[in-house]
N, C-alpha and C. Protein backbone atom coordinates (compact mmCIF):
# COMPACT_ATOMS: atom_id res chain seq x y z
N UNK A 1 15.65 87.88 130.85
CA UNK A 1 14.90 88.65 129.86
C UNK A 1 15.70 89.86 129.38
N UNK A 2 16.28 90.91 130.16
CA UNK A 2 17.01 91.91 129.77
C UNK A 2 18.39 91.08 129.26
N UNK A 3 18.71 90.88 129.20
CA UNK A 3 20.06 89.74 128.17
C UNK A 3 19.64 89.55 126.68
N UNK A 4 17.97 89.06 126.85
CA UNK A 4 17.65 88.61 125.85
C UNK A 4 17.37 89.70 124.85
N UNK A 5 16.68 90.64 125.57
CA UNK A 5 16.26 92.15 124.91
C UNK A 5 18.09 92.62 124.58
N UNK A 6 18.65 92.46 125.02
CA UNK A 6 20.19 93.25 124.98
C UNK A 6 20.88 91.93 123.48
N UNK A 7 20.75 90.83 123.42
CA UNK A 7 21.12 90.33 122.30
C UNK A 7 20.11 90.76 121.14
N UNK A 8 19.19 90.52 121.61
CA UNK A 8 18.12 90.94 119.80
C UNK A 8 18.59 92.93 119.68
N UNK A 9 19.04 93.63 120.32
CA UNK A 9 19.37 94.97 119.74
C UNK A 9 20.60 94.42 118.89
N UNK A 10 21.55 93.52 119.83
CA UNK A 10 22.74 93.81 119.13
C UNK A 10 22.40 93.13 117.63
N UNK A 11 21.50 92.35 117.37
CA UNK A 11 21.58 91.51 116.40
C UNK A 11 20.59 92.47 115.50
N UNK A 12 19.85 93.22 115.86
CA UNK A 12 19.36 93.76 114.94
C UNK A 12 20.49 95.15 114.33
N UNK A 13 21.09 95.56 115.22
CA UNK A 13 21.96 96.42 115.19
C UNK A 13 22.77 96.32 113.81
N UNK A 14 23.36 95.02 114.17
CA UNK A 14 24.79 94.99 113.10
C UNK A 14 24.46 94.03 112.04
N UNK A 15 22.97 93.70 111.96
CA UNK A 15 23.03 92.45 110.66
C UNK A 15 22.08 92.79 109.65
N UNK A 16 22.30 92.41 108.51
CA UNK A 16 21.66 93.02 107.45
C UNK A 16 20.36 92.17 107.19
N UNK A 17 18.84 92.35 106.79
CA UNK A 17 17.96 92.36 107.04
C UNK A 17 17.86 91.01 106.17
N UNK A 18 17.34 89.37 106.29
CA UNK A 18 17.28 88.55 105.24
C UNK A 18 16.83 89.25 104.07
N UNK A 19 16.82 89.03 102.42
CA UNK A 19 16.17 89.13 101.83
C UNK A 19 16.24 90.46 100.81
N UNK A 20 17.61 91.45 101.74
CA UNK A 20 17.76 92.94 100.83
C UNK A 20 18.49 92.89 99.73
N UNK A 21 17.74 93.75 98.96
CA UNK A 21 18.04 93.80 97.62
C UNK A 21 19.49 94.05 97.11
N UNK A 22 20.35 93.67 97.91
CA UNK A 22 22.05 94.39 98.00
C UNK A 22 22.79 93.96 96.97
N UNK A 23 23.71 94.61 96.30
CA UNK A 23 25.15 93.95 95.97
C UNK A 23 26.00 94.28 96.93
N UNK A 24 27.19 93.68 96.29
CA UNK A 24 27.98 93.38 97.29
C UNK A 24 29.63 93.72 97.17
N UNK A 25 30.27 94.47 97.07
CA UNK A 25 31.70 95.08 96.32
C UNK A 25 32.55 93.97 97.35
N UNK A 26 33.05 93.36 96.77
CA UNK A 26 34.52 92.82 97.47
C UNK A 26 36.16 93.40 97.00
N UNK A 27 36.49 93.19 98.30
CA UNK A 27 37.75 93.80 98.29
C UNK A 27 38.53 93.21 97.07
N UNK A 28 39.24 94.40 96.16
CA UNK A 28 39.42 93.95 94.23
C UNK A 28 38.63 94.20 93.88
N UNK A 29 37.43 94.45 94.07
CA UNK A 29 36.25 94.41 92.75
C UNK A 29 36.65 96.42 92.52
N UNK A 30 35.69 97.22 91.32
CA UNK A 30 35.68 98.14 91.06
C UNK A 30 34.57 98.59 91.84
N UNK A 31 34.62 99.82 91.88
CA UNK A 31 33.55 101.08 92.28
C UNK A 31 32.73 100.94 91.36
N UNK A 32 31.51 100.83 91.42
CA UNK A 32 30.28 101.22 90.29
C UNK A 32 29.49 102.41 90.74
N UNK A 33 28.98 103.18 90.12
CA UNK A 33 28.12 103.74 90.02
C UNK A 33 28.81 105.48 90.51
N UNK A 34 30.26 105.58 89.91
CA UNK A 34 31.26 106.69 90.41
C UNK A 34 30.61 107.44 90.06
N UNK A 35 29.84 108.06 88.61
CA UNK A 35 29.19 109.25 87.99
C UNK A 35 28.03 109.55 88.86
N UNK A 36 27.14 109.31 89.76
CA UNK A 36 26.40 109.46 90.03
C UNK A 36 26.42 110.22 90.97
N UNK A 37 25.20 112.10 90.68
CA UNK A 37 25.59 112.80 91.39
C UNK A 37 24.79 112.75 92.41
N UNK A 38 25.14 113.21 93.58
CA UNK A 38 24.52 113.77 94.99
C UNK A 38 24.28 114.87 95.36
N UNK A 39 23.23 115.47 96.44
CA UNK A 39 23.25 116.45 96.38
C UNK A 39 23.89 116.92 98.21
N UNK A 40 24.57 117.46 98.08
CA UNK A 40 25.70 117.63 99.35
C UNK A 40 25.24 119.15 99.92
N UNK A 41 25.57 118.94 101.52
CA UNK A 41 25.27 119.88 102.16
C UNK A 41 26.02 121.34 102.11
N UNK A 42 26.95 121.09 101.31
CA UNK A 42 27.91 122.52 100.80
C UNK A 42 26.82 123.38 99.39
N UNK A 43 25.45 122.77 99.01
CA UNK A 43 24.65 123.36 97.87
C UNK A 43 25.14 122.36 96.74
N UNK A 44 25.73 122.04 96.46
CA UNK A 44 26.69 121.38 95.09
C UNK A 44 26.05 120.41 95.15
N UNK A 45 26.26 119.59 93.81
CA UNK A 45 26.00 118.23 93.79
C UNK A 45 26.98 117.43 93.18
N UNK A 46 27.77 116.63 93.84
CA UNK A 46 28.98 115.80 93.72
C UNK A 46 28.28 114.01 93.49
N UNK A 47 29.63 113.59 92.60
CA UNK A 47 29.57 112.31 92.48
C UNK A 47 31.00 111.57 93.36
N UNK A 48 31.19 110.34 93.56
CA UNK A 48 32.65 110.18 93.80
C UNK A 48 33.53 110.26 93.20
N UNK A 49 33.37 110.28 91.92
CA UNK A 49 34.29 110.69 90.51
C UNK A 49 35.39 112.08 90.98
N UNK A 50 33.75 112.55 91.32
CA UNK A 50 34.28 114.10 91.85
C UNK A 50 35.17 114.39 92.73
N UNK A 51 35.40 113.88 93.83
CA UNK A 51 36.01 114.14 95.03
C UNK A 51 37.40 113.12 94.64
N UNK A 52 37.53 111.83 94.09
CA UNK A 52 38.26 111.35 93.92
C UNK A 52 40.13 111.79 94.14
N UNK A 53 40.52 111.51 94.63
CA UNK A 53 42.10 111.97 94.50
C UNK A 53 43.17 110.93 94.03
N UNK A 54 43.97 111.62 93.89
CA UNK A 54 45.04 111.20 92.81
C UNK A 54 45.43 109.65 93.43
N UNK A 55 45.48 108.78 94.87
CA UNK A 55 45.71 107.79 95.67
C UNK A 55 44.63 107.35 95.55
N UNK A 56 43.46 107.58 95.37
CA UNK A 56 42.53 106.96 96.25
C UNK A 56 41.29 107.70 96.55
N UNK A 57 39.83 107.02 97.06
CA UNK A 57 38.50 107.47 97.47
C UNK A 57 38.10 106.73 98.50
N UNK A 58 37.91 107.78 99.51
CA UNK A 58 37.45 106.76 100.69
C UNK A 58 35.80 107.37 101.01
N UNK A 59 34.76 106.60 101.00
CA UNK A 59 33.38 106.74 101.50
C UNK A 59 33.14 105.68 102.47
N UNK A 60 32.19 106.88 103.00
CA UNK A 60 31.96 106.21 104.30
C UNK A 60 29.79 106.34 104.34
N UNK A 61 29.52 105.12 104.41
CA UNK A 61 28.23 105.67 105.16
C UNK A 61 28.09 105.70 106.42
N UNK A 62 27.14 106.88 106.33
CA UNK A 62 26.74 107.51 107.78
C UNK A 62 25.59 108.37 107.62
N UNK A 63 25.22 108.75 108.88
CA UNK A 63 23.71 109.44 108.97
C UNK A 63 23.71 110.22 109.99
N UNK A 64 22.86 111.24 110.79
CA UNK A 64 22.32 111.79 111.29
C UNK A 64 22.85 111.44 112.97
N UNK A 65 22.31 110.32 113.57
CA UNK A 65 21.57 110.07 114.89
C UNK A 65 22.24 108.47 115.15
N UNK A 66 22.12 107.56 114.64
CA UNK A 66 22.87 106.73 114.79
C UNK A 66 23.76 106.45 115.91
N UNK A 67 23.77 105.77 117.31
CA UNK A 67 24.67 105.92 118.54
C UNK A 67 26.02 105.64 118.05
N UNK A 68 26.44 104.73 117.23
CA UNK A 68 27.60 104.35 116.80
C UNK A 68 28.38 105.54 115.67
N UNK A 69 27.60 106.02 114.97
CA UNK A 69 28.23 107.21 114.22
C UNK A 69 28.78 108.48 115.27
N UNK A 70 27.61 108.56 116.19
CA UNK A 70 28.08 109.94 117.18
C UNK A 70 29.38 109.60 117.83
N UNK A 71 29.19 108.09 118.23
CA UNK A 71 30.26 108.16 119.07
C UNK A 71 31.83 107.99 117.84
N UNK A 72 31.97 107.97 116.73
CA UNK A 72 32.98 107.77 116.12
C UNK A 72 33.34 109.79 115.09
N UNK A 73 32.15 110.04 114.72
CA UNK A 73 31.84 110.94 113.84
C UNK A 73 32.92 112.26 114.00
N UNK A 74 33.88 112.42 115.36
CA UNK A 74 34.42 113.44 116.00
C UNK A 74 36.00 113.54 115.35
N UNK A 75 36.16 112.12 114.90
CA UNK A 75 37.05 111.56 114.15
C UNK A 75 36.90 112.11 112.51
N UNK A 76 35.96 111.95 111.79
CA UNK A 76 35.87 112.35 110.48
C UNK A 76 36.68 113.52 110.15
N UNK A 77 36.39 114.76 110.37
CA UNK A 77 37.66 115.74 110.21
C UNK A 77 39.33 115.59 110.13
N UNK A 78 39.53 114.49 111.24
CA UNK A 78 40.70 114.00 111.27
C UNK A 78 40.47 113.36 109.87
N UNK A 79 40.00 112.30 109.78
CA UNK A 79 40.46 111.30 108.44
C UNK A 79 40.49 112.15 107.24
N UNK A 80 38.91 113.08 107.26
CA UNK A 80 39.15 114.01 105.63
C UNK A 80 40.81 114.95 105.54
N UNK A 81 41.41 115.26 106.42
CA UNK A 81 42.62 115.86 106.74
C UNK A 81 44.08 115.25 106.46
N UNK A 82 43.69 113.87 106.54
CA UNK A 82 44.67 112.59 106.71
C UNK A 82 44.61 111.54 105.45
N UNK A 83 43.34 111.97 105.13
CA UNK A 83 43.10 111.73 103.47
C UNK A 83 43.87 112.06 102.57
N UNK A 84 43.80 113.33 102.59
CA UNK A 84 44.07 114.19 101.85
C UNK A 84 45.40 114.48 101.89
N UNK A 85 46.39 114.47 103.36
CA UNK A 85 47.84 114.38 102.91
C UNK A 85 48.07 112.95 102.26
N UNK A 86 47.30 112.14 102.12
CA UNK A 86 47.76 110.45 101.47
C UNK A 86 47.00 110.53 99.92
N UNK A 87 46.69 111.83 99.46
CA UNK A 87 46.10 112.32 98.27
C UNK A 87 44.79 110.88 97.51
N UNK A 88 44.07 111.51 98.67
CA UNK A 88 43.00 110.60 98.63
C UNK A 88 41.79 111.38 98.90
N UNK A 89 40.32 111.53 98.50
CA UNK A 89 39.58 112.14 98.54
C UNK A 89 38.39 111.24 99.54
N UNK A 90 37.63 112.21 100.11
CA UNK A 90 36.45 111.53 101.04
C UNK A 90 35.46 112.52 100.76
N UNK A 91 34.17 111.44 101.16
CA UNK A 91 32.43 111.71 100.78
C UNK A 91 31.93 110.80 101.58
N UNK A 92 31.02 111.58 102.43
CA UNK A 92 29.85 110.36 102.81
C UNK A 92 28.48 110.56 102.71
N UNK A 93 28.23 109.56 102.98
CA UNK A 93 26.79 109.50 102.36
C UNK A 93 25.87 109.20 103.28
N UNK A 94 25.16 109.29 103.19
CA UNK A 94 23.92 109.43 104.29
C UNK A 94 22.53 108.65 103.20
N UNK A 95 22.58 106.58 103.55
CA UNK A 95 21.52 106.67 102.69
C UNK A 95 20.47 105.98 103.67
N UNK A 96 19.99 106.67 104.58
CA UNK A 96 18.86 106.18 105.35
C UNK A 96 17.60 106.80 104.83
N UNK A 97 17.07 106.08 103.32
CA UNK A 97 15.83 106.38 102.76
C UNK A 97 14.86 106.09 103.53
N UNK A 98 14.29 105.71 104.52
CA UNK A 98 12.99 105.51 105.01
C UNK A 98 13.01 106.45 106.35
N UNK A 99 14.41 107.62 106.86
CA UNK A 99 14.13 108.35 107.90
C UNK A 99 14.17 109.33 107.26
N UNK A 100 13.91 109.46 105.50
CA UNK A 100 13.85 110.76 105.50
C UNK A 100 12.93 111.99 105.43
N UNK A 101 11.89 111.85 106.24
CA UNK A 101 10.97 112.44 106.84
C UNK A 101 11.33 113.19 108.31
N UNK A 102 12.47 112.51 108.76
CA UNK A 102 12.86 112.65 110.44
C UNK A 102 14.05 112.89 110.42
N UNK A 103 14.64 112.12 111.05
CA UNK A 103 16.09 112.31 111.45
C UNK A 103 16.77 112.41 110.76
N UNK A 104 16.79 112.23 109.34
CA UNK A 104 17.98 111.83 108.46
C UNK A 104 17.54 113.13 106.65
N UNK A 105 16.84 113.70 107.24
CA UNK A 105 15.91 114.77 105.94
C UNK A 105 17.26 115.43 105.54
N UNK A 106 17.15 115.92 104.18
CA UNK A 106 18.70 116.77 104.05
C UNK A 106 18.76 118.08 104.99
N UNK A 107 17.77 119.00 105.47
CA UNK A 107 17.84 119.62 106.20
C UNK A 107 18.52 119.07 107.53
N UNK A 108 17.96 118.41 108.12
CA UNK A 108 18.70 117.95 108.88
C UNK A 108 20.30 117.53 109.07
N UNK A 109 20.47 116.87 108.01
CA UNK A 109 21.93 116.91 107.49
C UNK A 109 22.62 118.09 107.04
N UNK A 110 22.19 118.91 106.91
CA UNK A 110 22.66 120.53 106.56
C UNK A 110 22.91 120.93 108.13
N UNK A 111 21.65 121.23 109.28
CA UNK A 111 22.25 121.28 110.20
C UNK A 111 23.57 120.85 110.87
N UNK A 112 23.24 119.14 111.19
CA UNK A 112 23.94 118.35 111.24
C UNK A 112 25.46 118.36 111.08
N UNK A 113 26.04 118.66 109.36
CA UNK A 113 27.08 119.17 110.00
C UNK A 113 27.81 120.24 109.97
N UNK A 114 26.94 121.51 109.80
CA UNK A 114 27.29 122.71 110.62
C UNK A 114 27.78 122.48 112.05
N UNK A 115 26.50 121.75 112.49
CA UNK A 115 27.34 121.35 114.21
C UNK A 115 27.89 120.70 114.79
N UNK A 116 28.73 119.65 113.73
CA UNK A 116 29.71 119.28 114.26
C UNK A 116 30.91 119.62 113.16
N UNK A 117 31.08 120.58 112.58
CA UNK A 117 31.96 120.71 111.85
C UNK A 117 32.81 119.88 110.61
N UNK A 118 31.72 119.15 109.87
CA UNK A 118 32.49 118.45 108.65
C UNK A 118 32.88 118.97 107.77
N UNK A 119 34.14 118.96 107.21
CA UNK A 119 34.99 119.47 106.56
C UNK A 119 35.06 118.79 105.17
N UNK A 120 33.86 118.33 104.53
CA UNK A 120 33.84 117.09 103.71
C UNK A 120 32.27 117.19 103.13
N UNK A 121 32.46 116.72 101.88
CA UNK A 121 31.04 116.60 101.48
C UNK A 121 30.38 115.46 102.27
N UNK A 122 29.38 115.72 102.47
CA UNK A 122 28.20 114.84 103.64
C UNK A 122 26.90 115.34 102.31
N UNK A 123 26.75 113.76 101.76
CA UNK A 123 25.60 113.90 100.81
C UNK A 123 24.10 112.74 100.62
N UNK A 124 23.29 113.15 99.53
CA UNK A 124 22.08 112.57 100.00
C UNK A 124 22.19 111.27 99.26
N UNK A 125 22.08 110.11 99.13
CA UNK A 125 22.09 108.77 98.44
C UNK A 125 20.67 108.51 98.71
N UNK A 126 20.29 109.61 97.68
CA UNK A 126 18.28 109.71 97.60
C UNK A 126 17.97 108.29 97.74
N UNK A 127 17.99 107.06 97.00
CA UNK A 127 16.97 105.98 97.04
C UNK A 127 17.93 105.01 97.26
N UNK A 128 19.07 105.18 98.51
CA UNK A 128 19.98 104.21 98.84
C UNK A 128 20.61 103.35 97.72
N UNK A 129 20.95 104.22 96.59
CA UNK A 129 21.32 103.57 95.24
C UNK A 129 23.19 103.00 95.66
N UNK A 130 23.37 103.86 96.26
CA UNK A 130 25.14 103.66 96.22
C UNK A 130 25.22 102.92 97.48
N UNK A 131 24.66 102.74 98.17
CA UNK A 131 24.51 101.78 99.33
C UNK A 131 24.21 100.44 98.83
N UNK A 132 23.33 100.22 98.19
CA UNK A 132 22.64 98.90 97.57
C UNK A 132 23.90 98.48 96.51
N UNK A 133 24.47 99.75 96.02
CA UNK A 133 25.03 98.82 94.88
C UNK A 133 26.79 98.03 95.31
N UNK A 134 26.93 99.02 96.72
CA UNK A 134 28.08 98.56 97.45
C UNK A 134 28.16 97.40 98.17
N UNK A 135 26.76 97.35 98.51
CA UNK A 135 26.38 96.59 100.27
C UNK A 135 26.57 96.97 101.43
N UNK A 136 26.47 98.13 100.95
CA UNK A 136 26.66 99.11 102.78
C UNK A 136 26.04 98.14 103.94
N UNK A 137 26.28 98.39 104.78
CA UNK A 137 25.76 97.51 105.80
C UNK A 137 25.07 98.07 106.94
N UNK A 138 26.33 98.86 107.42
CA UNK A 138 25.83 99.76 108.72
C UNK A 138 26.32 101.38 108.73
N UNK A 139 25.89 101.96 109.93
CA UNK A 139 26.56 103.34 109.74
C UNK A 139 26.91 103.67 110.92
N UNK A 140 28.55 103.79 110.85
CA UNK A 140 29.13 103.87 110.01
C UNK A 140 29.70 103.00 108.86
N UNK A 141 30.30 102.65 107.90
CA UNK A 141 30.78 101.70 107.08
C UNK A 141 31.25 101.93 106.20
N UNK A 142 33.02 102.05 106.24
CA UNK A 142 34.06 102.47 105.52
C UNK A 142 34.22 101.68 104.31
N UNK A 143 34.48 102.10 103.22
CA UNK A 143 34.72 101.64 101.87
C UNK A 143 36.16 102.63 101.39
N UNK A 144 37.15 102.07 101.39
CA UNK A 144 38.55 102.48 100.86
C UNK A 144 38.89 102.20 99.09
N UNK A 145 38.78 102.86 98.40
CA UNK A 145 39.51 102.74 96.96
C UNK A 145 40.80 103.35 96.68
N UNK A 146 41.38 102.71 95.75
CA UNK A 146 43.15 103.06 95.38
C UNK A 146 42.35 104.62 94.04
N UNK A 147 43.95 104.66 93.47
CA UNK A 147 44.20 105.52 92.55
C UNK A 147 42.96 104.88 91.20
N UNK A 148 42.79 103.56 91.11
CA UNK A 148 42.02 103.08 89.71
C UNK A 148 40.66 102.35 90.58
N UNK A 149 40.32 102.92 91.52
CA UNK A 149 38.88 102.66 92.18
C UNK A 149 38.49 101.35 92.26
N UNK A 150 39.49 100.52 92.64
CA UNK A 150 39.61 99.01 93.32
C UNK A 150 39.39 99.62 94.63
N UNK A 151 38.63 98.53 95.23
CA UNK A 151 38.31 98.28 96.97
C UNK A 151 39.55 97.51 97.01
N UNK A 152 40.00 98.39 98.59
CA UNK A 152 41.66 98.04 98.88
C UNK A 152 41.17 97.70 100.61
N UNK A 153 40.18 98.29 100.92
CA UNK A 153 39.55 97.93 102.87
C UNK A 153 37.93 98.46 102.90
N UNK A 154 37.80 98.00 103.47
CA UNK A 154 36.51 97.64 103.79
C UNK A 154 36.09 97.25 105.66
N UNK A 155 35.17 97.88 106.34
CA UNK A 155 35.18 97.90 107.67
C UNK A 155 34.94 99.30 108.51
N UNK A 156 35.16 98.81 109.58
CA UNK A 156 35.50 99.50 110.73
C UNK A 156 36.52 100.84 110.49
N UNK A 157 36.46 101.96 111.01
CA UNK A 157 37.22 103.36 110.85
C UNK A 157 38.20 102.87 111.99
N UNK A 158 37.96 101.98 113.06
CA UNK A 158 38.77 101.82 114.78
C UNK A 158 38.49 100.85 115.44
N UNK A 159 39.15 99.98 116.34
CA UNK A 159 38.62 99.46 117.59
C UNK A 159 38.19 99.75 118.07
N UNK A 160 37.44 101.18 118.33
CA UNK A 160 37.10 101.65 119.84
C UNK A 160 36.43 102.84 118.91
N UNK A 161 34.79 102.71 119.07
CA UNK A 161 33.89 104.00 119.07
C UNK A 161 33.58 104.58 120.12
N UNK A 162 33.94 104.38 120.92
CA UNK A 162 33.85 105.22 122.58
C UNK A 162 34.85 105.96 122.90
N UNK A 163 36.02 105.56 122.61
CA UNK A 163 36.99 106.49 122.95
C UNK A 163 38.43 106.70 121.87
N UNK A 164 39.06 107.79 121.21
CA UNK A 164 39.55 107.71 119.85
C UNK A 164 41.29 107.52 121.35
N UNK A 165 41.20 108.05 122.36
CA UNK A 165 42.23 107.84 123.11
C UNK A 165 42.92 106.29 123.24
N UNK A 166 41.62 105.27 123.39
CA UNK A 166 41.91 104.27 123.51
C UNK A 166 41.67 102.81 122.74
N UNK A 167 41.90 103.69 121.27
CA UNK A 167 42.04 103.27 119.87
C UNK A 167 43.46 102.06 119.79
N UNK A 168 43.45 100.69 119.82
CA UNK A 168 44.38 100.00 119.43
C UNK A 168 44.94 99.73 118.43
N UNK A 169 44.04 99.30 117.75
CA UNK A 169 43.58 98.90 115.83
C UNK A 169 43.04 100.22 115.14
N UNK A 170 44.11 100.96 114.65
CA UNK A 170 43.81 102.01 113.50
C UNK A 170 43.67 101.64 111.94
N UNK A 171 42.37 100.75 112.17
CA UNK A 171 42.60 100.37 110.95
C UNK A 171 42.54 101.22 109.67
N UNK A 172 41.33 102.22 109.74
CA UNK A 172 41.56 103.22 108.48
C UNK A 172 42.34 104.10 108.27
N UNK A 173 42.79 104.16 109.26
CA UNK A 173 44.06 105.01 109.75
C UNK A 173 45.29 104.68 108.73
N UNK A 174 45.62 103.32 109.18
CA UNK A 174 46.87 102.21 108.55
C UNK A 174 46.61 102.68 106.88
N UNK A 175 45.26 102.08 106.56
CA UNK A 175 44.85 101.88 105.51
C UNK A 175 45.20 102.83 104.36
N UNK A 176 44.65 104.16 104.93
CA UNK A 176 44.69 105.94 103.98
C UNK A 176 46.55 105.88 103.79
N UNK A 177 47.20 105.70 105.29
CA UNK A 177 49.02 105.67 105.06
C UNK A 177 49.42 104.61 103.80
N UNK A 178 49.24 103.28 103.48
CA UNK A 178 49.51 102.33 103.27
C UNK A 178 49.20 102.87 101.62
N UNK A 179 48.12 103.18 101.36
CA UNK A 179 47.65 103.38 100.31
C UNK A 179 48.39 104.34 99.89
N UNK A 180 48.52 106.11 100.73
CA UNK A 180 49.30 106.87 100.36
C UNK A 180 50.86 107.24 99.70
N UNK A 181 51.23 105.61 100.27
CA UNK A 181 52.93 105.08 100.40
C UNK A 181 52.98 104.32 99.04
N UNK A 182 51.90 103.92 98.73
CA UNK A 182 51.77 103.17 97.36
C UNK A 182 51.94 101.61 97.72
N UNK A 183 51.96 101.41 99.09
CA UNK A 183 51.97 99.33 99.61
C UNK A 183 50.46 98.95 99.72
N UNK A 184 50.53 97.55 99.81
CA UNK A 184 49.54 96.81 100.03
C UNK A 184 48.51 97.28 101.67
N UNK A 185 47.79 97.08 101.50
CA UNK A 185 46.82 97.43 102.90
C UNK A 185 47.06 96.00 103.75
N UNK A 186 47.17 96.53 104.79
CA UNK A 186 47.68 94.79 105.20
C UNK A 186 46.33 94.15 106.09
N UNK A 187 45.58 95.03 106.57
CA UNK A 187 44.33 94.24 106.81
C UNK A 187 43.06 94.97 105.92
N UNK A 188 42.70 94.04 104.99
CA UNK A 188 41.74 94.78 103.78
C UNK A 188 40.38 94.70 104.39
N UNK A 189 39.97 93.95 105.36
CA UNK A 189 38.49 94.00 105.98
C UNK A 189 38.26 93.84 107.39
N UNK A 190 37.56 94.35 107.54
CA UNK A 190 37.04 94.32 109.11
C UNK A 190 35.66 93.99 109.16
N UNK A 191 34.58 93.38 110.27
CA UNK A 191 33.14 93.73 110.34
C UNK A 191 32.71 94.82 110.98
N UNK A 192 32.00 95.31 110.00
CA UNK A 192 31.28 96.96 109.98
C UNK A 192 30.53 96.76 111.59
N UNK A 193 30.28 98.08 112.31
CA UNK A 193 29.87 97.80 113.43
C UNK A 193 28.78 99.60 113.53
N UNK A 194 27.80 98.95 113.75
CA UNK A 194 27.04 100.58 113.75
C UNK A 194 25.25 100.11 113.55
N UNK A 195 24.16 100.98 113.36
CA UNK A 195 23.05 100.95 113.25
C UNK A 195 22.75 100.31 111.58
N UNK A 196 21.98 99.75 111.45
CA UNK A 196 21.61 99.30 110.04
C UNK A 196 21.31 100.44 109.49
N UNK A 197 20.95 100.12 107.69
CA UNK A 197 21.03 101.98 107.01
C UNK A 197 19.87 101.35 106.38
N UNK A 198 18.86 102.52 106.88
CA UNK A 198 17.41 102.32 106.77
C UNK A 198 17.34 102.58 104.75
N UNK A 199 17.18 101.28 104.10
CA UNK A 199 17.80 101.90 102.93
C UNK A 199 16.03 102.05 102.04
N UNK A 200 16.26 102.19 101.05
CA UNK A 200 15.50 101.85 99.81
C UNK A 200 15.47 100.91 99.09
N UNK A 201 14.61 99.54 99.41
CA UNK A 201 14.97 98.17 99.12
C UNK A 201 14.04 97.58 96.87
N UNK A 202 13.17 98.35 96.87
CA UNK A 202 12.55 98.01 95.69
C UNK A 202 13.26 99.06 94.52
């Protein structure tokens, strides 16, 4: 019985719900919905247009509380840092529309990352619009764009959300360099691994 309870988390965990209203960006396709602003925990309200850099846009969803975000989230500073020498811009988004009463309220996210120090716009994707129109999946869930806002990776930030020490596969890592260098990404997808993103489905 506890096996069984331990497979239905994982399966509810990492799989997207039959029936959601999603699109779906594949790696090559364009960014849609770049103009669309957010309202970010710095007061401002940014679109990805906005943050965009001269290489590249990397978003990530993420949220609040999530076990899989905490355990990766310590990392984000690094990447907005590592971005940015590969002149690439980062934003994430936070579109868990149905916790936002609780865990996931913009207040909360204002706290949030005051205390852990994000160095990066962390914004609201009010009615899970940029999630839906990507196919976000889970949170966390990396989305990589070049200089002309083609999806270049897609996935996983690492092998290892438990420990950044004992990280094998850097994949977003590779990815931000590869892009920065002006080469091909040599692994463009991974499966997203994290809590489902409580979205806005109608």
């Amino acid at each position: 019985m506890k096996k069984l309870i331990i497979g239905l988390f994982v399966f509810a965990t990492f799989a997207v719900t039959a029936g959601e209203k999603v699109g779906k960006l594949e790696v090559g396709d364009k960014a849609v919905m770049t103009n669309v602003k957010m309202k970010s925990v710095t007061g401002t309200s940014v679109s990805l247009s906005d943050v965009s850099g001269k290489n590249g846009t990397l978003v990530i969803f993420s949220c609040n509380s999530c076990p899989f975000v905490l355990r990766w989230e310590d990392r984000y500073p690094g990447l907005k840092e590592y971005a940015a020498k590969n002149g690439i811009g980062m934003i994430v988004l936070n579109s868990n529309y149905q916790n936002r009463d609780g865990a996931d309220s913009f207040t909360a996210m204002v706290d949030h990352a005051d205390e852990k120090g994000y160095n990066f716009d962390y914004v609201l994707d009010k009615e899970s619009q940029i999630a839906n129109a990507f196919g976000g999946q889970t949170t966390p869930h990396v989305f990589l764009f070049d200089g002309d806002m083609e999806l270049v990776y897609k996935g996983l930030i690492d092998d290892n959300s438990a420990s950044a020490a004992d990280v094998k596969k850097d994949y977003l890592n590779d990815a931000l360099a590869s892009l920065g260098q002006g080469k091909e990404v040599a692994i463009a997808e991974t499966p997203p691994q994290g809590c489902s993103i409580k979205r806005k489905l109608d």
